[in-house]
PDB file of N, CA and C in Angstrom:
ATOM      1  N   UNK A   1       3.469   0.611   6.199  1.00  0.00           N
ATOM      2  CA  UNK A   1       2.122   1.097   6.461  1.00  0.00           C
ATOM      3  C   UNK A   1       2.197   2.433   7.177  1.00  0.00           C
ATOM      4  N   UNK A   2       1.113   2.989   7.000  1.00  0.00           N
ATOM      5  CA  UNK A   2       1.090   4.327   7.602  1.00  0.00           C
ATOM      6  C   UNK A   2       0.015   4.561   8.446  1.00  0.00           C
ATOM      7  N   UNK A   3      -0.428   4.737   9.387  1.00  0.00           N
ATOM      8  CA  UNK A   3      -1.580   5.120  10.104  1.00  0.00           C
ATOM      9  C   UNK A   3      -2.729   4.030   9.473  1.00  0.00           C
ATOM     10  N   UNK A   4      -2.048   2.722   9.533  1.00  0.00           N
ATOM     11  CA  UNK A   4      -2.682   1.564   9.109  1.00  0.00           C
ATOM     12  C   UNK A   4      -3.113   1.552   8.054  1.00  0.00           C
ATOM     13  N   UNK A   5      -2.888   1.898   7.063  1.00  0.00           N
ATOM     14  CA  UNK A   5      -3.137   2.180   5.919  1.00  0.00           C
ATOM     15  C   UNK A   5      -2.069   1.878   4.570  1.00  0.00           C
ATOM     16  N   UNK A   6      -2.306   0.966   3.752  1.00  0.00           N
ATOM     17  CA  UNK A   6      -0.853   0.894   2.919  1.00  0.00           C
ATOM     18  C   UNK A   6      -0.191   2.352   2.275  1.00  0.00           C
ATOM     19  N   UNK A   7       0.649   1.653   2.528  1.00  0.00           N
ATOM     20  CA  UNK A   7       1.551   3.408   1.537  1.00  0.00           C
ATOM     21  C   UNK A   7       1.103   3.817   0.393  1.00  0.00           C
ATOM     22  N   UNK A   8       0.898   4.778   0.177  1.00  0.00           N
ATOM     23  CA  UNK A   8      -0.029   5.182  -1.513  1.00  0.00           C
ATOM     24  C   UNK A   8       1.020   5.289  -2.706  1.00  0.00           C
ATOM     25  N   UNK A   9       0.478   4.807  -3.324  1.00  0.00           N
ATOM     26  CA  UNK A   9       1.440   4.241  -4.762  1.00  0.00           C
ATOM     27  C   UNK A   9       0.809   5.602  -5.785  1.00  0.00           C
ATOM     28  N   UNK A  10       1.818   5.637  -6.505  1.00  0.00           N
ATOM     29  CA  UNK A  10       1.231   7.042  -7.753  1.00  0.00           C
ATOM     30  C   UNK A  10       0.405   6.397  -8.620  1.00  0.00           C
ATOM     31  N   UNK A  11      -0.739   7.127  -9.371  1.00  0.00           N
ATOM     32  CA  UNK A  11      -1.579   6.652 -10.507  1.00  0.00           C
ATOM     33  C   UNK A  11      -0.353   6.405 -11.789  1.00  0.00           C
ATOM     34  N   UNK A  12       0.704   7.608 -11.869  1.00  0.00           N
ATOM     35  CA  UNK A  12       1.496   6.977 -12.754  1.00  0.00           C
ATOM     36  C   UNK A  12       2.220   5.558 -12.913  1.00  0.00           C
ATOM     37  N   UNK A  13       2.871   5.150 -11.269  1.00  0.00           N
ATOM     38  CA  UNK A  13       3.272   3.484 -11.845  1.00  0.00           C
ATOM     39  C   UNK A  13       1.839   2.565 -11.736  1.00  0.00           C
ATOM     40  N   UNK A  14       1.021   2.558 -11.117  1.00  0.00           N
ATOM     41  CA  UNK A  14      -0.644   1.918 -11.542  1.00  0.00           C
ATOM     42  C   UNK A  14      -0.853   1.949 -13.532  1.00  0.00           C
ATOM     43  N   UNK A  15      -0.580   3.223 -14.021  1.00  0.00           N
ATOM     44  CA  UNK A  15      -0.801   3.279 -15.333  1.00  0.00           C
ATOM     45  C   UNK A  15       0.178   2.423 -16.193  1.00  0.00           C
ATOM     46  N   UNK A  16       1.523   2.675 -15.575  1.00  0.00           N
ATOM     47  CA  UNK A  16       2.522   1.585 -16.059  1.00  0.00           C
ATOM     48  C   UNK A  16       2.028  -0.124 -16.252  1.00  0.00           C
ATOM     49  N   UNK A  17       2.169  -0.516 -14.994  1.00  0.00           N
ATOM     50  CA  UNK A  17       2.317  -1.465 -14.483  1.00  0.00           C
ATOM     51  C   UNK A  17       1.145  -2.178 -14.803  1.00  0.00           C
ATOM     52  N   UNK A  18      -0.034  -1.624 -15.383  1.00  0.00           N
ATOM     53  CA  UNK A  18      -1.280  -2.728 -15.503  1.00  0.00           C
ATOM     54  C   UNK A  18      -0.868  -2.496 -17.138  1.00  0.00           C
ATOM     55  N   UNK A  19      -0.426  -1.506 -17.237  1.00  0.00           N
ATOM     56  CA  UNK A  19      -0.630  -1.496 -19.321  1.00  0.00           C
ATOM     57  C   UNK A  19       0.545  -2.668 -19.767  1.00  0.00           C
ATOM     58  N   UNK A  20       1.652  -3.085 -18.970  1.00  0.00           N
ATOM     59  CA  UNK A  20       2.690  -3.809 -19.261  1.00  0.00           C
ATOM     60  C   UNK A  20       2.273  -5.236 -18.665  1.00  0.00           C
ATOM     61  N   UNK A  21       1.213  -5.044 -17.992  1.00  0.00           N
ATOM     62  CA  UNK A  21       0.669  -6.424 -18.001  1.00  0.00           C
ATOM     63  C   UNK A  21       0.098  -7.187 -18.817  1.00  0.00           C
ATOM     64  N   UNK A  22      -0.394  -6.445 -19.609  1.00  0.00           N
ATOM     65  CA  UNK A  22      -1.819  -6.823 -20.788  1.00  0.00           C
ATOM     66  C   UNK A  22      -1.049  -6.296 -22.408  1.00  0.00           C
ATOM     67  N   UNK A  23       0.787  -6.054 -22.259  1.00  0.00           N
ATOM     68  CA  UNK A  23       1.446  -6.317 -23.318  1.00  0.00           C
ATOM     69  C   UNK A  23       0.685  -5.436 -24.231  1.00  0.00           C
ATOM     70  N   UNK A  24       0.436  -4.192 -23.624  1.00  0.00           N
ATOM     71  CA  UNK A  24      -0.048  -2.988 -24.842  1.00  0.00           C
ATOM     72  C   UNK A  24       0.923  -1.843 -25.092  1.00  0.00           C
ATOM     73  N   UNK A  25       1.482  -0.993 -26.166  1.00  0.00           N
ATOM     74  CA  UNK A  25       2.081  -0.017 -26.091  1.00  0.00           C
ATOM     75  C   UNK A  25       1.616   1.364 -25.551  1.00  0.00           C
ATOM     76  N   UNK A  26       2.639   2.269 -25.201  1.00  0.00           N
ATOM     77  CA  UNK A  26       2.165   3.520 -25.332  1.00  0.00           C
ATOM     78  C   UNK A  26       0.925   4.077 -25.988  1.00  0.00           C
ATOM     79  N   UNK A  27       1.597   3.737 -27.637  1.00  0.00           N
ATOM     80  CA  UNK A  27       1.174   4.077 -28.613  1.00  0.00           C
ATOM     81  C   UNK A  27      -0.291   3.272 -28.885  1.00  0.00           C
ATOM     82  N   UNK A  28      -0.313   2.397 -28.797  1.00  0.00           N
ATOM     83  CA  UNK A  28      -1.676   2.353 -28.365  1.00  0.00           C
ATOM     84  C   UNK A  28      -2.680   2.803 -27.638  1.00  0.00           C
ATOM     85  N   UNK A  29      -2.241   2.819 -26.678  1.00  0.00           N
ATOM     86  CA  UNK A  29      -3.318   3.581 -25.663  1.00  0.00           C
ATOM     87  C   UNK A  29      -3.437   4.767 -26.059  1.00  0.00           C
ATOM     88  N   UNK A  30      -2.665   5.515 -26.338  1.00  0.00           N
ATOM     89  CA  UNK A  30      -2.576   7.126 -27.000  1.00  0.00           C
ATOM     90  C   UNK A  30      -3.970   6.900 -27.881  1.00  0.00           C
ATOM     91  N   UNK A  31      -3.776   5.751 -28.935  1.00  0.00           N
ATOM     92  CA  UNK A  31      -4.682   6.065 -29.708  1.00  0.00           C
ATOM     93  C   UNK A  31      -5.855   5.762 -29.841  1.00  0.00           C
ATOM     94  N   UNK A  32      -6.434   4.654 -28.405  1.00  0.00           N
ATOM     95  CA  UNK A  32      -7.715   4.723 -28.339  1.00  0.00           C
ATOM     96  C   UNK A  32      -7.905   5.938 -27.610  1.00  0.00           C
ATOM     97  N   UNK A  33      -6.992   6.572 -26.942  1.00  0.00           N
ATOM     98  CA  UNK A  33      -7.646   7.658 -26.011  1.00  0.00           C
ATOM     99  C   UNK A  33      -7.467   8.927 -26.865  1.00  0.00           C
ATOM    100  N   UNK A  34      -7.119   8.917 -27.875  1.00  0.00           N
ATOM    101  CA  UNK A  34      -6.971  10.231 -28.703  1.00  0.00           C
ATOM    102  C   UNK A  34      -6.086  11.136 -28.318  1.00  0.00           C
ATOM    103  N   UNK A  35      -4.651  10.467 -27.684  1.00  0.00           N
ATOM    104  CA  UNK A  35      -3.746  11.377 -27.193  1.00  0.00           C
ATOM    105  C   UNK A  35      -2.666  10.717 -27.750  1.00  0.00           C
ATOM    106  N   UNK A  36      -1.207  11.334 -27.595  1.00  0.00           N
ATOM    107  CA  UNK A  36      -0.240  10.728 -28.340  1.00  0.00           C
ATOM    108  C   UNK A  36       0.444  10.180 -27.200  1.00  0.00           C
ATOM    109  N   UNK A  37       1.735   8.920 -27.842  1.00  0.00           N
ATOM    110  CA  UNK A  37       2.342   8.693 -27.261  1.00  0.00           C
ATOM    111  C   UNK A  37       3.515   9.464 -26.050  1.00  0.00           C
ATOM    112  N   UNK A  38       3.306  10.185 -26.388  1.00  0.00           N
ATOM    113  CA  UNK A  38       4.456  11.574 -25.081  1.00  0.00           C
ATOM    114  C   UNK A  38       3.757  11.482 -24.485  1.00  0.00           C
ATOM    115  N   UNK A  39       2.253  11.681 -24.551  1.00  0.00           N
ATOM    116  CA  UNK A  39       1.273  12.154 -22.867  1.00  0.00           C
ATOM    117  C   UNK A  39       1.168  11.225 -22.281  1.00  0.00           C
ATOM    118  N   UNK A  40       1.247   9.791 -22.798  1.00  0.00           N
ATOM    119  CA  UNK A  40       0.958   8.535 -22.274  1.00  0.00           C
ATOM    120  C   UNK A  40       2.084   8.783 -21.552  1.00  0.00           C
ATOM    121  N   UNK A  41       3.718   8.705 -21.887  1.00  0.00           N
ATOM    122  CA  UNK A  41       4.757   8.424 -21.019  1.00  0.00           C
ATOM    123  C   UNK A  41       4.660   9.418 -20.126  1.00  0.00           C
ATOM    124  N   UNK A  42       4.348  10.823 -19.875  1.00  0.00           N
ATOM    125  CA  UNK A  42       4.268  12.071 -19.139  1.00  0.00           C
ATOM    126  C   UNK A  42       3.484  11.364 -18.191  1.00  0.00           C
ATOM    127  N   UNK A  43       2.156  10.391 -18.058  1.00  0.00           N
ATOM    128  CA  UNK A  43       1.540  10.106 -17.072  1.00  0.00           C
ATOM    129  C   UNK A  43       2.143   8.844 -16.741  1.00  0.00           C
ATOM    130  N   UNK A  44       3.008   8.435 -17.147  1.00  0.00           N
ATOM    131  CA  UNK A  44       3.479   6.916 -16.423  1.00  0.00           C
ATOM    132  C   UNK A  44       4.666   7.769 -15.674  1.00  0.00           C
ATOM    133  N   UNK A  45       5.548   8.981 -16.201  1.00  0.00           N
ATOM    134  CA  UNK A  45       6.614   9.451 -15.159  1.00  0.00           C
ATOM    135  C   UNK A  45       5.924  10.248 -14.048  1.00  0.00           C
ATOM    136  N   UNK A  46       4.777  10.429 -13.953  1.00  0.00           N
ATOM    137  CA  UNK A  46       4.281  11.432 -13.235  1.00  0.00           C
ATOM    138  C   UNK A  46       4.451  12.539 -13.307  1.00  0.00           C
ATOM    139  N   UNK A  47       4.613  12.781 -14.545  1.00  0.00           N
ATOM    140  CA  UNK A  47       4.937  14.497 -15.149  1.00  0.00           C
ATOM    141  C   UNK A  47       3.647  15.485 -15.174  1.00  0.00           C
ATOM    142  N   UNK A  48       2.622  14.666 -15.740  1.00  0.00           N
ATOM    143  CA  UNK A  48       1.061  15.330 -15.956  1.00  0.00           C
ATOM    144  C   UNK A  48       0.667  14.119 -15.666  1.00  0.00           C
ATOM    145  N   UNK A  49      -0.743  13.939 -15.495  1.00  0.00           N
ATOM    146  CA  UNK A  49      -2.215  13.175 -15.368  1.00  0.00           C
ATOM    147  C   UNK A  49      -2.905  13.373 -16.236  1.00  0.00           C
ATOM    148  N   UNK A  50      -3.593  12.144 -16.633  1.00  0.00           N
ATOM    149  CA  UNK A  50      -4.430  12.198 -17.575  1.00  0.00           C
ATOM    150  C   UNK A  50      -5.615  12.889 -16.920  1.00  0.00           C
ATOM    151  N   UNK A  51      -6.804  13.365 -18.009  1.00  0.00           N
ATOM    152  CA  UNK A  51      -8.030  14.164 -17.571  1.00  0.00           C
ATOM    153  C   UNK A  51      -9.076  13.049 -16.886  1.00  0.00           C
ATOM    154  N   UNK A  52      -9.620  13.503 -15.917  1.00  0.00           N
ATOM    155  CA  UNK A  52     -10.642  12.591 -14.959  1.00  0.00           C
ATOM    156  C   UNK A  52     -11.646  11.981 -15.446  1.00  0.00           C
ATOM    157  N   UNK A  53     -11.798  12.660 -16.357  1.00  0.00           N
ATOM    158  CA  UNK A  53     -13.024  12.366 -17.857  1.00  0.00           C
ATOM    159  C   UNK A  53     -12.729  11.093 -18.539  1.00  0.00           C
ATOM    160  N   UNK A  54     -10.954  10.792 -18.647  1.00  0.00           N
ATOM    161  CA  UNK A  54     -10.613  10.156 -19.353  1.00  0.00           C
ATOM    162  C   UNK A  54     -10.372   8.429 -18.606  1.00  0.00           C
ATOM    163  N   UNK A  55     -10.352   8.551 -17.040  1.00  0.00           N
ATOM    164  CA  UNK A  55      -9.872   7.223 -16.473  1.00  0.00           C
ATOM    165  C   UNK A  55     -10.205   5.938 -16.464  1.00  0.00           C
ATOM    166  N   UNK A  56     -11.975   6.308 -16.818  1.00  0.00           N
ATOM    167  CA  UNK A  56     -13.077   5.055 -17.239  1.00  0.00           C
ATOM    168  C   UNK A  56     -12.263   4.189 -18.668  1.00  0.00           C
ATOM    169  N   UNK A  57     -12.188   5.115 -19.467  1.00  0.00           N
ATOM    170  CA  UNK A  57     -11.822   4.677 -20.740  1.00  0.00           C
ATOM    171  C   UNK A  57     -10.299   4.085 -20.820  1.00  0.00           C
ATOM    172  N   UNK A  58      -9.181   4.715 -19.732  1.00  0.00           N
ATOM    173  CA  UNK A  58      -7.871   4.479 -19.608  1.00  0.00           C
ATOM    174  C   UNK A  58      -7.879   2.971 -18.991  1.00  0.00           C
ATOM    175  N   UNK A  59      -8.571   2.746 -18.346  1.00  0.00           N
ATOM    176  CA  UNK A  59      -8.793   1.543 -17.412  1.00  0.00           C
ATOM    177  C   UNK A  59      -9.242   0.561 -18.080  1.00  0.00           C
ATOM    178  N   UNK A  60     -10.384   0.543 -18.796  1.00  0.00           N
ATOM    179  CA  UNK A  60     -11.216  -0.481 -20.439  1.00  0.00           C
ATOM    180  C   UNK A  60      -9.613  -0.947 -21.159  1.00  0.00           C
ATOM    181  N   UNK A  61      -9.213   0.774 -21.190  1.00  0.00           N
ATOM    182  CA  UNK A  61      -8.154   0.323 -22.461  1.00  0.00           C
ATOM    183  C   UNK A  61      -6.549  -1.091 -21.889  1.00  0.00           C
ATOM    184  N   UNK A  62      -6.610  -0.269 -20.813  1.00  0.00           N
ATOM    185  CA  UNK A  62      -5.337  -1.749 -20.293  1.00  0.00           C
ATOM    186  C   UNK A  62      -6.110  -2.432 -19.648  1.00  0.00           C
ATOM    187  N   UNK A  63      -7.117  -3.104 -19.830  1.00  0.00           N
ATOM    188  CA  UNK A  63      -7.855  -4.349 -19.303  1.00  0.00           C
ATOM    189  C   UNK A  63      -7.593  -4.576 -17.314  1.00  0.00           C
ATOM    190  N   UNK A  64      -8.004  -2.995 -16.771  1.00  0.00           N
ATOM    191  CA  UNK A  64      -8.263  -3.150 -15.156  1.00  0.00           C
ATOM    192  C   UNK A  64      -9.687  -2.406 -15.454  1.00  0.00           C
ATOM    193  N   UNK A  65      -9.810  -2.251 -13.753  1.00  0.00           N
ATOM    194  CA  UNK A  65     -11.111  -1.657 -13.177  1.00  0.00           C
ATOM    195  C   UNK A  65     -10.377  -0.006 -13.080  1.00  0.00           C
ATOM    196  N   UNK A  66     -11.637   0.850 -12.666  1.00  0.00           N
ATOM    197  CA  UNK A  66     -10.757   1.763 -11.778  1.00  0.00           C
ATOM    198  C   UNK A  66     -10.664   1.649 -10.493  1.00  0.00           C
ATOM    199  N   UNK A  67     -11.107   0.549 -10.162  1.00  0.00           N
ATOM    200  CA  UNK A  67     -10.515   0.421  -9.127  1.00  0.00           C
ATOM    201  C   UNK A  67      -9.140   0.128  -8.642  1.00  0.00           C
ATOM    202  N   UNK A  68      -8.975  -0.944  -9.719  1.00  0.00           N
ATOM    203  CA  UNK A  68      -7.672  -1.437  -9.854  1.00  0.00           C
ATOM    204  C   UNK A  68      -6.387   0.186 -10.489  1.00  0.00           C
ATOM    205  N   UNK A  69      -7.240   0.772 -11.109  1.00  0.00           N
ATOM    206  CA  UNK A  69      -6.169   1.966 -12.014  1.00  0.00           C
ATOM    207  C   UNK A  69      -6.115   3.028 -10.584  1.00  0.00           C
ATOM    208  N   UNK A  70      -6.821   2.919  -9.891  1.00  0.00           N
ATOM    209  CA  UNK A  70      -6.647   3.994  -8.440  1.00  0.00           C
ATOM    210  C   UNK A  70      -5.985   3.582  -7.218  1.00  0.00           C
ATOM    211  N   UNK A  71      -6.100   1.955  -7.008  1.00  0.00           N
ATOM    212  CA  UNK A  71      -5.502   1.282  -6.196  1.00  0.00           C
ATOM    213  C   UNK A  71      -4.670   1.662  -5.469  1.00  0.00           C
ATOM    214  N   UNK A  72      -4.315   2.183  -3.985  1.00  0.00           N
ATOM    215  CA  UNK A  72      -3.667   2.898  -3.104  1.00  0.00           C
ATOM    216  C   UNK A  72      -2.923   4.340  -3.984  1.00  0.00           C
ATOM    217  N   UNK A  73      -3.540   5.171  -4.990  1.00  0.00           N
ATOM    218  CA  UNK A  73      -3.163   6.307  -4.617  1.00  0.00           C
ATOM    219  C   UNK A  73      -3.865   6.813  -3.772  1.00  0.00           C
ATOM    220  N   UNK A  74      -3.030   7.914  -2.823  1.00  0.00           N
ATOM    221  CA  UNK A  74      -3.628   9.244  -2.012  1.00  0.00           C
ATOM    222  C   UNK A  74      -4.371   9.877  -2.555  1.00  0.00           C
ATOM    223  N   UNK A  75      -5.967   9.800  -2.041  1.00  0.00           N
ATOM    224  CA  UNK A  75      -6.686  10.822  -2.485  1.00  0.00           C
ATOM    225  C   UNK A  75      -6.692  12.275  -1.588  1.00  0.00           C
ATOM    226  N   UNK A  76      -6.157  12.426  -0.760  1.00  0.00           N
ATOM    227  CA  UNK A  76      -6.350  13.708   0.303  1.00  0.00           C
ATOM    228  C   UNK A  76      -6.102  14.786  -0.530  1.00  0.00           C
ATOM    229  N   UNK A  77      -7.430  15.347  -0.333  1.00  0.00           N
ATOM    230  CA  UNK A  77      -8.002  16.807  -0.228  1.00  0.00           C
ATOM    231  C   UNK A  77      -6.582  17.522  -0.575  1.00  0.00           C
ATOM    232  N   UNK A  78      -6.079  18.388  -1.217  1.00  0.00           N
ATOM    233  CA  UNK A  78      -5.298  19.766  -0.892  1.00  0.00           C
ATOM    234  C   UNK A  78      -5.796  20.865  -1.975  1.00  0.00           C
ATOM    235  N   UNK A  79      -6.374  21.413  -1.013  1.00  0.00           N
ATOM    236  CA  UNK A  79      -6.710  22.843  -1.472  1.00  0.00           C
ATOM    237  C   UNK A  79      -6.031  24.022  -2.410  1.00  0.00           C
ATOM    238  N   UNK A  80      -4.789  23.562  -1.651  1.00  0.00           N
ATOM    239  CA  UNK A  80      -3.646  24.726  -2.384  1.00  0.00           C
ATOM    240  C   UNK A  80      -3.719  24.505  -3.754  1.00  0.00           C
ATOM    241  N   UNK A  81      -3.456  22.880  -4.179  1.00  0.00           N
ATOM    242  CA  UNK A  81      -3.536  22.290  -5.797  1.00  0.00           C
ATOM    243  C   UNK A  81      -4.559  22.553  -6.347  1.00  0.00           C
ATOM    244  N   UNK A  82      -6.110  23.132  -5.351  1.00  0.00           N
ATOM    245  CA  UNK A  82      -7.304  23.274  -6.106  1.00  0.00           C
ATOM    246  C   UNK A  82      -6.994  24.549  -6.253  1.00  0.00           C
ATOM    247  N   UNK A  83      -6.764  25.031  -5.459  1.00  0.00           N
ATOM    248  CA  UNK A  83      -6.654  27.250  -5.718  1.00  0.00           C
ATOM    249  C   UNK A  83      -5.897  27.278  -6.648  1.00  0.00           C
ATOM    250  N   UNK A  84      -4.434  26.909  -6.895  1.00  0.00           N
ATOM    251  CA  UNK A  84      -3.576  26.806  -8.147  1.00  0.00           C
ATOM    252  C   UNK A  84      -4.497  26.581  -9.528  1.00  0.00           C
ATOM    253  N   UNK A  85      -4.973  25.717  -9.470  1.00  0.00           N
ATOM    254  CA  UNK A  85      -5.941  24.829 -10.666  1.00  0.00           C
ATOM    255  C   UNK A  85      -6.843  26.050 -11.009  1.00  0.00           C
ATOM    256  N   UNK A  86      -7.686  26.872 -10.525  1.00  0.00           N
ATOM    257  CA  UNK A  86      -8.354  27.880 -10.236  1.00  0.00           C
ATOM    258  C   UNK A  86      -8.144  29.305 -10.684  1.00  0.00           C
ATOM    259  N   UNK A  87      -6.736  29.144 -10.675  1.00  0.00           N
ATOM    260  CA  UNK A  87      -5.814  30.321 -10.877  1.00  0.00           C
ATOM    261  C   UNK A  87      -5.873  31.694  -9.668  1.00  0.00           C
ATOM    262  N   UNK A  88      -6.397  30.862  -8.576  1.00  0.00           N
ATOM    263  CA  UNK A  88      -6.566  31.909  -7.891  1.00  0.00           C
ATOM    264  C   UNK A  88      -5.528  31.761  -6.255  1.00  0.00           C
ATOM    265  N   UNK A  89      -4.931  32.116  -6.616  1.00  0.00           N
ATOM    266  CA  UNK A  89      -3.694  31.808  -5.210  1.00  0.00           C
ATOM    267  C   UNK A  89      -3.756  32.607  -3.999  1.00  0.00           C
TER     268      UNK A  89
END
């Protein structure tokens, strides 16, 4: 624990770990979400994230909530990742 708080887990093993619960492939999910199987594994290694647009539907698709698909990641604020995002450094 951290400042009483559980340790924050990545959205990538959350994306893993509920889709291997409910015995779905990659390749599935790719294709209700209209993405391919590489982007699916890119967000289970934590390489990229899927789009925010997309988490309602990511969550339907492996049978959680988002609550359950957000479940102790860190949400804290960092700016720097928003100015980057922005293109403005």
């Amino acid at each position: 624990m951290r400042d009483g708080y559980a340790l924050p887990v990545s959205l990538a093993k959350n994306i893993r770990r509920l889709r291997r619960a409910v015995n779905i492939t990659q390749t599935d999910v790719g294709q209700v979400l209209g993405v391919g199987q590489a982007a699916v594994s890119r967000w289970e290694k934590g390489k990229t994230l899927p789009d925010a647009t997309m988490l309602p539907r990511l969550a339907v698709t492996i049978g959680a909530t988002l609550d359950q698909l957000l479940e102790g990641v860190d949400t804290q604020y960092d700016a720097t990742i928003d100015l980057v995002r922005q293109g403005s450094e």
